[in-house]
C-alpha atoms as a PDB file:
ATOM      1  CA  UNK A   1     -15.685  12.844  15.898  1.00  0.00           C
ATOM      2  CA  UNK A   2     -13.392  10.006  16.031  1.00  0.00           C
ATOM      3  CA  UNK A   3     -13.598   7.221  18.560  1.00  0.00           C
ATOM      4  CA  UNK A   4     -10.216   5.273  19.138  1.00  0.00           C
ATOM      5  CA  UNK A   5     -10.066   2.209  20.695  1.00  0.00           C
ATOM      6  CA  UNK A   6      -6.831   1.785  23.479  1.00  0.00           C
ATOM      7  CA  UNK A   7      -5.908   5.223  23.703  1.00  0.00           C
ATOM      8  CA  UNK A   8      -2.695   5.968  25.216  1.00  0.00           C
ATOM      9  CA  UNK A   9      -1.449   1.829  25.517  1.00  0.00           C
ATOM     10  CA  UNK A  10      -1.359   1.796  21.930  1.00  0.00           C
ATOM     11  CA  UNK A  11       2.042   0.882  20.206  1.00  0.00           C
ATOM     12  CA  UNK A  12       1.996   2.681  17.324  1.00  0.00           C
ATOM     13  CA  UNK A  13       4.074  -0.216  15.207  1.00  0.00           C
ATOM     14  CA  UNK A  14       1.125  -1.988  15.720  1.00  0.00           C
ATOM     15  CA  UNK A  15      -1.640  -3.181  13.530  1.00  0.00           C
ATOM     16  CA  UNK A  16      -4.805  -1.186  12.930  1.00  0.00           C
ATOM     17  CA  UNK A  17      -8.583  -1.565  11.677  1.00  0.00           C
ATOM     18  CA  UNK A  18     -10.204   1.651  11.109  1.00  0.00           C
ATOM     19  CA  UNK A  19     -14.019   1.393  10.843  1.00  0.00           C
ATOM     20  CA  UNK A  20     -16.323   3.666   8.919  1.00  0.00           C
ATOM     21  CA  UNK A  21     -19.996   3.743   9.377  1.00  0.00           C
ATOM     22  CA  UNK A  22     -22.624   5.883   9.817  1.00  0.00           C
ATOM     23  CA  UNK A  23     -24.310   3.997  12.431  1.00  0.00           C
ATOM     24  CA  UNK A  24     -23.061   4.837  15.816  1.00  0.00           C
ATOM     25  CA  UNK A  25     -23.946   1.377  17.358  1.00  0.00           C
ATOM     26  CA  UNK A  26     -22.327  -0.046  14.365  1.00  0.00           C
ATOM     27  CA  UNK A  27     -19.647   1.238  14.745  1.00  0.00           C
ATOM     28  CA  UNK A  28     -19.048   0.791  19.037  1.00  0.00           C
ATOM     29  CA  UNK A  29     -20.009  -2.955  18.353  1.00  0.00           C
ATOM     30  CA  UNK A  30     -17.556  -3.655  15.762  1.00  0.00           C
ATOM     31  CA  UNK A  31     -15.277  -1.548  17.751  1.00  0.00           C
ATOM     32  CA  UNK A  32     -15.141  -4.060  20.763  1.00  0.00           C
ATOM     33  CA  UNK A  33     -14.798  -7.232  18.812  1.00  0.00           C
ATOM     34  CA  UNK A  34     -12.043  -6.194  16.899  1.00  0.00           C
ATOM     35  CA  UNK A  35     -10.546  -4.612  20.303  1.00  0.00           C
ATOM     36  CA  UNK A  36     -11.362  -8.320  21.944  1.00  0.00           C
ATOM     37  CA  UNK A  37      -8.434  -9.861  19.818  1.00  0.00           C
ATOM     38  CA  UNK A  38      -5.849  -7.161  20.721  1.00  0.00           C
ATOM     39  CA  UNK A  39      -5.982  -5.009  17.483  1.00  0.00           C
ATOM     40  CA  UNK A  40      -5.928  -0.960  17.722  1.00  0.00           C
ATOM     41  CA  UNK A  41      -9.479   0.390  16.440  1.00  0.00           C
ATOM     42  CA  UNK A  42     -10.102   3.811  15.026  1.00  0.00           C
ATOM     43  CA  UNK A  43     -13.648   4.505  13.952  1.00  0.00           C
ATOM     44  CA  UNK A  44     -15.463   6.971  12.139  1.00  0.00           C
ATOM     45  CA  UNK A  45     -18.645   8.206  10.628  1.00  0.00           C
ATOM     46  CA  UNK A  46     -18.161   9.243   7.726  1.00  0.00           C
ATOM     47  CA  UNK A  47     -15.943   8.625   4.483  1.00  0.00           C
ATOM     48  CA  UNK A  48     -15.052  12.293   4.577  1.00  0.00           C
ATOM     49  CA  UNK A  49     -14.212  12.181   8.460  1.00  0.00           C
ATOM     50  CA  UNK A  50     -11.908   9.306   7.480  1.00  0.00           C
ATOM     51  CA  UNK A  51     -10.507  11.106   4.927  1.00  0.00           C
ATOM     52  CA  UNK A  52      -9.682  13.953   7.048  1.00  0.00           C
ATOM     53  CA  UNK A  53      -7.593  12.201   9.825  1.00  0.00           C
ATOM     54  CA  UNK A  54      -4.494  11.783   9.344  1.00  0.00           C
ATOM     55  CA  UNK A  55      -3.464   7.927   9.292  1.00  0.00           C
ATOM     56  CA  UNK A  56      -0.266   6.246  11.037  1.00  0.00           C
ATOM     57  CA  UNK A  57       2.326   4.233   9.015  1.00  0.00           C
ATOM     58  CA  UNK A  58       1.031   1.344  10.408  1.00  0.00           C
ATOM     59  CA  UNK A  59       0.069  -1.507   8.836  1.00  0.00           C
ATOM     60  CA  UNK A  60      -3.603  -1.102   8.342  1.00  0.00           C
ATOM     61  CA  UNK A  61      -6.790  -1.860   6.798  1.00  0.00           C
ATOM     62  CA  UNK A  62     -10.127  -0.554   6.185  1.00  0.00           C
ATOM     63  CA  UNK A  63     -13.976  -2.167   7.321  1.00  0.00           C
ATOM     64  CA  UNK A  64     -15.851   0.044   5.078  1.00  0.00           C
ATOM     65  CA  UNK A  65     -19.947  -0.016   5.050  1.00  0.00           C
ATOM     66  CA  UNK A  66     -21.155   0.502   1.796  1.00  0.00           C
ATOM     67  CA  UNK A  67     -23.903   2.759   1.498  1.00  0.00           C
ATOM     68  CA  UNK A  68     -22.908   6.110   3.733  1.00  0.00           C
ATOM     69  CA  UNK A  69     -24.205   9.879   3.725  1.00  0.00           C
ATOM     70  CA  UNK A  70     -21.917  11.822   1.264  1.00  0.00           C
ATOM     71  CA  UNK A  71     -19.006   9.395  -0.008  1.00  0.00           C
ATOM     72  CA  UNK A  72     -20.294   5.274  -0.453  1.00  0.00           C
ATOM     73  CA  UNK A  73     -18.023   3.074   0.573  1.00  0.00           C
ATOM     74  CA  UNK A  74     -16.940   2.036  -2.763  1.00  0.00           C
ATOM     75  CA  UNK A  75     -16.829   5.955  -3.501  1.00  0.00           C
ATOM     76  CA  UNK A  76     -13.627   5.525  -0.607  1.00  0.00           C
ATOM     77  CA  UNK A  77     -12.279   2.488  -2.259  1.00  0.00           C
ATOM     78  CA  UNK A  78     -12.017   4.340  -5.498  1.00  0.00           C
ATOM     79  CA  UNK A  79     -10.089   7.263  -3.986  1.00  0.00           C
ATOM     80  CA  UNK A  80      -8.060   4.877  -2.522  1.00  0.00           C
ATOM     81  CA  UNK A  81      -7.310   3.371  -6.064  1.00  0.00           C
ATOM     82  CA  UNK A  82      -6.744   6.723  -7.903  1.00  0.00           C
ATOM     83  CA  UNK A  83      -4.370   7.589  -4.954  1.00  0.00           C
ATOM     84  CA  UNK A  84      -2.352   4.525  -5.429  1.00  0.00           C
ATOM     85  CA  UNK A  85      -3.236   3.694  -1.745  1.00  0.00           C
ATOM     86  CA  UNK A  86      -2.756  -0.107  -1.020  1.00  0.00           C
ATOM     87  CA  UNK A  87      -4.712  -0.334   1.685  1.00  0.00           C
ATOM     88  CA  UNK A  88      -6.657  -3.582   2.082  1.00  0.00           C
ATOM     89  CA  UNK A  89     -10.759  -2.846   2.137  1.00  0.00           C
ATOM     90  CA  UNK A  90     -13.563  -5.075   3.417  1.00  0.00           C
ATOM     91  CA  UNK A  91     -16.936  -4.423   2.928  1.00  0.00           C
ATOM     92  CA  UNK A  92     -19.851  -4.525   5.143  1.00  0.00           C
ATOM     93  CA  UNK A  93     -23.601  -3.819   4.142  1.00  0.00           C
ATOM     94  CA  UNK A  94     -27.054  -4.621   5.267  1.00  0.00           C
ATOM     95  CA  UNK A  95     -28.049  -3.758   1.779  1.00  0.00           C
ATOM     96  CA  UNK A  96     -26.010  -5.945  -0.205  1.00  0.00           C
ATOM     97  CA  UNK A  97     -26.395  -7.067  -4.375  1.00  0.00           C
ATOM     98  CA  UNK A  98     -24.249  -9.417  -6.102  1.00  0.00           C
ATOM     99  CA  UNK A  99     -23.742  -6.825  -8.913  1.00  0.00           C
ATOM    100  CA  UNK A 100     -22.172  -4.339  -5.920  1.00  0.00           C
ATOM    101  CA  UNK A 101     -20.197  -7.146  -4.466  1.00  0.00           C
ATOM    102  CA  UNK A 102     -18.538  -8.029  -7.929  1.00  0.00           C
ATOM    103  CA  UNK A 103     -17.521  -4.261  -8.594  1.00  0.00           C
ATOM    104  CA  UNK A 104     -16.144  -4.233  -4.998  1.00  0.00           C
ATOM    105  CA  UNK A 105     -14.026  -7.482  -5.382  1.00  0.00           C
ATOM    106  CA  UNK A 106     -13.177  -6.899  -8.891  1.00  0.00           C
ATOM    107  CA  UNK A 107     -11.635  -3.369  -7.207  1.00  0.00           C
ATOM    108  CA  UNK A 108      -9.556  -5.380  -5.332  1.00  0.00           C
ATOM    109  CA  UNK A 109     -11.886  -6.048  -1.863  1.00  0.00           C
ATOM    110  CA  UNK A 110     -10.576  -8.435   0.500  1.00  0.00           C
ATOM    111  CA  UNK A 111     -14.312  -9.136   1.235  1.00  0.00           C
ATOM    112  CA  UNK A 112     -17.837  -8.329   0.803  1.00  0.00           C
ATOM    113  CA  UNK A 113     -20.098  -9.324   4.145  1.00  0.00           C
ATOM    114  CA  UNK A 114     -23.545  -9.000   4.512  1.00  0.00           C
ATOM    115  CA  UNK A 115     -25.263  -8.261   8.233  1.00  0.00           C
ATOM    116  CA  UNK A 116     -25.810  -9.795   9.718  1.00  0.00           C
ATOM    117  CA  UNK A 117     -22.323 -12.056   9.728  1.00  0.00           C
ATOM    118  CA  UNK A 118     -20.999 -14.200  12.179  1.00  0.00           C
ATOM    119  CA  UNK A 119     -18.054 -12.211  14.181  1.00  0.00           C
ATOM    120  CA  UNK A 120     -14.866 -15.002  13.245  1.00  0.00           C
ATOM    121  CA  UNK A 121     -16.202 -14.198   9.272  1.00  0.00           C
ATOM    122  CA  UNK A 122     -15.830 -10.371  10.130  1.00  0.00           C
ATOM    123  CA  UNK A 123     -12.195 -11.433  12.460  1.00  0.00           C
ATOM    124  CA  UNK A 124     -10.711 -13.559   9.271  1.00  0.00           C
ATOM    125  CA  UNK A 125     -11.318 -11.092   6.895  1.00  0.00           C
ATOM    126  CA  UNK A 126      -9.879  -8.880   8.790  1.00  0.00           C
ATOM    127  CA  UNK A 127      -6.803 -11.128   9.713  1.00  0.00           C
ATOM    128  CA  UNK A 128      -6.572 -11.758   5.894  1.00  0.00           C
ATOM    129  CA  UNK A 129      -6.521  -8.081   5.210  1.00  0.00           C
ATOM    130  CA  UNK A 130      -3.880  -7.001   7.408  1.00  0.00           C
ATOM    131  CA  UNK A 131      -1.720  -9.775   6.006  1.00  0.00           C
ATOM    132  CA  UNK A 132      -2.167  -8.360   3.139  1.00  0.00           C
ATOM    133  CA  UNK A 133      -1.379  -5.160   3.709  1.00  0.00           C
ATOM    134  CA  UNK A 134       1.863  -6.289   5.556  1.00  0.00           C
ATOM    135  CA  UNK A 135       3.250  -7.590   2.258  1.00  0.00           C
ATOM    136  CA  UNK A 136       1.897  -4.162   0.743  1.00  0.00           C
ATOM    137  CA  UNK A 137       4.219  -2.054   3.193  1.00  0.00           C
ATOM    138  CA  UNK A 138       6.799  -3.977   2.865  1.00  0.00           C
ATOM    139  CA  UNK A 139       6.716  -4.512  -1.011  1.00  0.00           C
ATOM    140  CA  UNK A 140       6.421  -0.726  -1.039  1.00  0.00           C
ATOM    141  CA  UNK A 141       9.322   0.087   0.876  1.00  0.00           C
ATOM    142  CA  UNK A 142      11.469  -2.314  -0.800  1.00  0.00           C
ATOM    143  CA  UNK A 143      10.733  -0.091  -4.168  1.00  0.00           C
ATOM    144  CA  UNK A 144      11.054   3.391  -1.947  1.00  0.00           C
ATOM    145  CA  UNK A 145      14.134   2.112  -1.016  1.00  0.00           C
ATOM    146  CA  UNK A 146      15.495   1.386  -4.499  1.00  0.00           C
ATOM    147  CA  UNK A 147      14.295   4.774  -5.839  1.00  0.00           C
ATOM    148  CA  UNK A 148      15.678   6.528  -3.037  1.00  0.00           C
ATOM    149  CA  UNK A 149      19.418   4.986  -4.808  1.00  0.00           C
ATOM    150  CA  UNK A 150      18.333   4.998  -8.212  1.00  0.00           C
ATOM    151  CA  UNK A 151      17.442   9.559  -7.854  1.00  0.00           C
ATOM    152  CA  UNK A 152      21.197   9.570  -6.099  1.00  0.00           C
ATOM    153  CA  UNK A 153      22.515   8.499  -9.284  1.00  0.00           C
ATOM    154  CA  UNK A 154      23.703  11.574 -11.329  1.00  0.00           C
ATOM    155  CA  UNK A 155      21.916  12.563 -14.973  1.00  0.00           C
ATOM    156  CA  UNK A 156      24.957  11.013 -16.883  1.00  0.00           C
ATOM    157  CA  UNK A 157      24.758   7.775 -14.995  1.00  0.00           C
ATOM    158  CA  UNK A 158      20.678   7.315 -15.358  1.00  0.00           C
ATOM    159  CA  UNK A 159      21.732   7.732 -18.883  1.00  0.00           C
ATOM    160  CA  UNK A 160      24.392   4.593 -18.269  1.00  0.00           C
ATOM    161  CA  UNK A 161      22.233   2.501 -16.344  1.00  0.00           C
ATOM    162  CA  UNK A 162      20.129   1.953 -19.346  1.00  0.00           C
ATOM    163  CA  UNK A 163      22.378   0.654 -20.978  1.00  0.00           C
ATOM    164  CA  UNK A 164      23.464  -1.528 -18.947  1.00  0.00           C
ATOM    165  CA  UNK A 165      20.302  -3.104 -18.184  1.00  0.00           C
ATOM    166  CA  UNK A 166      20.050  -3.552 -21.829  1.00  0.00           C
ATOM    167  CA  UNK A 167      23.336  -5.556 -21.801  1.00  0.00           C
ATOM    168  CA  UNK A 168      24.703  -3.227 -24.113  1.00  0.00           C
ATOM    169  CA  UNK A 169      29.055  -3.217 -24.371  1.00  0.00           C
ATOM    170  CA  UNK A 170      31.050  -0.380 -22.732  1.00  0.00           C
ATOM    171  CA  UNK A 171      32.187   0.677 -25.936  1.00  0.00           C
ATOM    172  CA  UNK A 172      28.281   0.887 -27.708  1.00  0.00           C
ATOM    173  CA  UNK A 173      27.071   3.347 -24.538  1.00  0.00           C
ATOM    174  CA  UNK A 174      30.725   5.229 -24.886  1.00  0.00           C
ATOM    175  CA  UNK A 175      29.386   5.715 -28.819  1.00  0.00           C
ATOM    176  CA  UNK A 176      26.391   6.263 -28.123  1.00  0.00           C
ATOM    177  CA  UNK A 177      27.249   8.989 -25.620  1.00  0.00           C
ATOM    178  CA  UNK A 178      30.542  10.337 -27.075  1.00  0.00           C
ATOM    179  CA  UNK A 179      32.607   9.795 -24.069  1.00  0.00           C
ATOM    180  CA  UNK A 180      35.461   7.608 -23.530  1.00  0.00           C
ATOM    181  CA  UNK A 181      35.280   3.923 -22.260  1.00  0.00           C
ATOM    182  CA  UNK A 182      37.105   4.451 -19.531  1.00  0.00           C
ATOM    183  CA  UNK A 183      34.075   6.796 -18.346  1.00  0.00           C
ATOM    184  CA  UNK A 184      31.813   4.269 -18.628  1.00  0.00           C
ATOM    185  CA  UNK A 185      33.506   2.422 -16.617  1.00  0.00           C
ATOM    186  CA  UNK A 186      33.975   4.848 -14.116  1.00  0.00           C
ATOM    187  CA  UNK A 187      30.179   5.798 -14.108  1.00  0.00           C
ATOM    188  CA  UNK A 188      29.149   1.371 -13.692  1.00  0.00           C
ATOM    189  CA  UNK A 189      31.657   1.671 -10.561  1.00  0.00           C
ATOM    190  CA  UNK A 190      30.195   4.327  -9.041  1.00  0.00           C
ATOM    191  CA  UNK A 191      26.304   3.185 -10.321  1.00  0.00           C
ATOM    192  CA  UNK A 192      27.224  -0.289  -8.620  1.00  0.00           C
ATOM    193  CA  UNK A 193      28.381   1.432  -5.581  1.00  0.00           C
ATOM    194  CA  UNK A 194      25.523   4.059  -5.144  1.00  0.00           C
ATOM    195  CA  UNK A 195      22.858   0.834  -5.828  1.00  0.00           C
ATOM    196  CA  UNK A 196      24.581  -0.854  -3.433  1.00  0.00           C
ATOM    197  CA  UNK A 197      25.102  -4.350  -5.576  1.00  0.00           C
ATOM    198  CA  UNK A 198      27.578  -6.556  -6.964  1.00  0.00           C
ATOM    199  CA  UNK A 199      26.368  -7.702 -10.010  1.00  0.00           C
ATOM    200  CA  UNK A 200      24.536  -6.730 -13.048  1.00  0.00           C
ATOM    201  CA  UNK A 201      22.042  -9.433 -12.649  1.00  0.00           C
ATOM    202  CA  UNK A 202      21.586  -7.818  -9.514  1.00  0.00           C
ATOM    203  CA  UNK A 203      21.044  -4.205 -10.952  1.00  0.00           C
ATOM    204  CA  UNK A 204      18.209  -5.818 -13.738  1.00  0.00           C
ATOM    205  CA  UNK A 205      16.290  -7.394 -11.060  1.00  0.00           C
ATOM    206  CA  UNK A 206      16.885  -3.770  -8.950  1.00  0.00           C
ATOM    207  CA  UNK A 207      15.533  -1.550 -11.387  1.00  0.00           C
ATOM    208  CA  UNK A 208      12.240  -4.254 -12.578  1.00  0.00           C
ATOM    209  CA  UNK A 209      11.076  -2.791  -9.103  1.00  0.00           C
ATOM    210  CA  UNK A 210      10.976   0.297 -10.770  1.00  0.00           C
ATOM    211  CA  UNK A 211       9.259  -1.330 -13.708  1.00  0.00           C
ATOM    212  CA  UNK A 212      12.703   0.195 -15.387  1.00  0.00           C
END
């Protein structure tokens, strides 16, 4: 069962720390320090149970113990990984080994803490997380928002684009495909238009998001 922290006073822009542990006092004492400084807490006891809950569009991140019933901790972290989920991780463990902590950090771990840590250590890590994953989200909508344009843009002007990231002369993509340049002209206006930008430099940079 899920414990939130500020139910119903939540606003659900907000920032929040989920917490996954197995140990109920764990859990209700990391719960109230990270509710001390104003942040929305959701906690839960097990990977799976995390897994299961649907999660907000908030910015988030994710204070993970290691060594859990079922799915680790770095068992999570991998899903997360596979799923192309950029949520920021930090580890907690009373069991800690420098070989774990390197495969954690190396997966991209904000931080590795062993108990017992002092609470700011636990409160910057955190801080540093969800800073992190604020540049995420918006990184990621940034690209959402240029695919959304770029899959408005019809077969025939995909095909266009290409070549005009490529720098290539109207008359070389009107060869190439054995229309007329005054279509590809047509098809950059409207490709301009439906990218919403004004110059080609403009478009390249556009579509790198894409990693086109």
């Amino acid at each position: 069962m899920k414990e939130e922290g500020r139910r119903g006073d939540v606003n659900k822009a907000a920032d929040t720390v989920y917490v996954v542990d197995d140990d109920l006092s764990v859990r209700e004492a990391l719960s109230s320090l990270i509710r001390s400084v104003g942040l929305h807490v959701e906690t839960f006891a097990s990977a799976a149970e995390f897994l299961a809950h649907p999660r907000s569009g908030s910015n988030a991140c994710l204070v993970l113990d290691v060594r859990m019933p079922g799915l680790s901790g770095l068992d999570l972290q991998a899903e997360f990984a596979a799923a192309g989920d950029p949520v920021p991780v930090i580890f907690i463990t009373g069991h800690g080994d420098i070989p774990m902590a390197v495969r954690a950090m190396k997966a991209g771990a904000v931080e590795f803490l062993s108990k017992p840590f002092r609470d700011e250590d636990l409160l910057e890590a955190i801080r540093h997380a969800l800073e992190q994953g604020r540049v995420a989200h918006d990184e990621a909508a940034e690209v959402g928002e240029v695919r959304s344009k770029y899959e408005s843009l019809t077969g025939r002007e995909r095909e266009v684009i290409t070549f005009m990231i490529a720098g290539a002369l109207n008359k070389q993509a009107a060869a190439e495909l054995g229309v007329s340049e005054m279509t590809i002209k047509v098809h950059r206006h409207n490709i301009m238009r439906k990218m919403k930008v004004r110059s080609l430099p403009d478009l390249v940079r556009m579509m790198e998001r894409l990693g086109g």
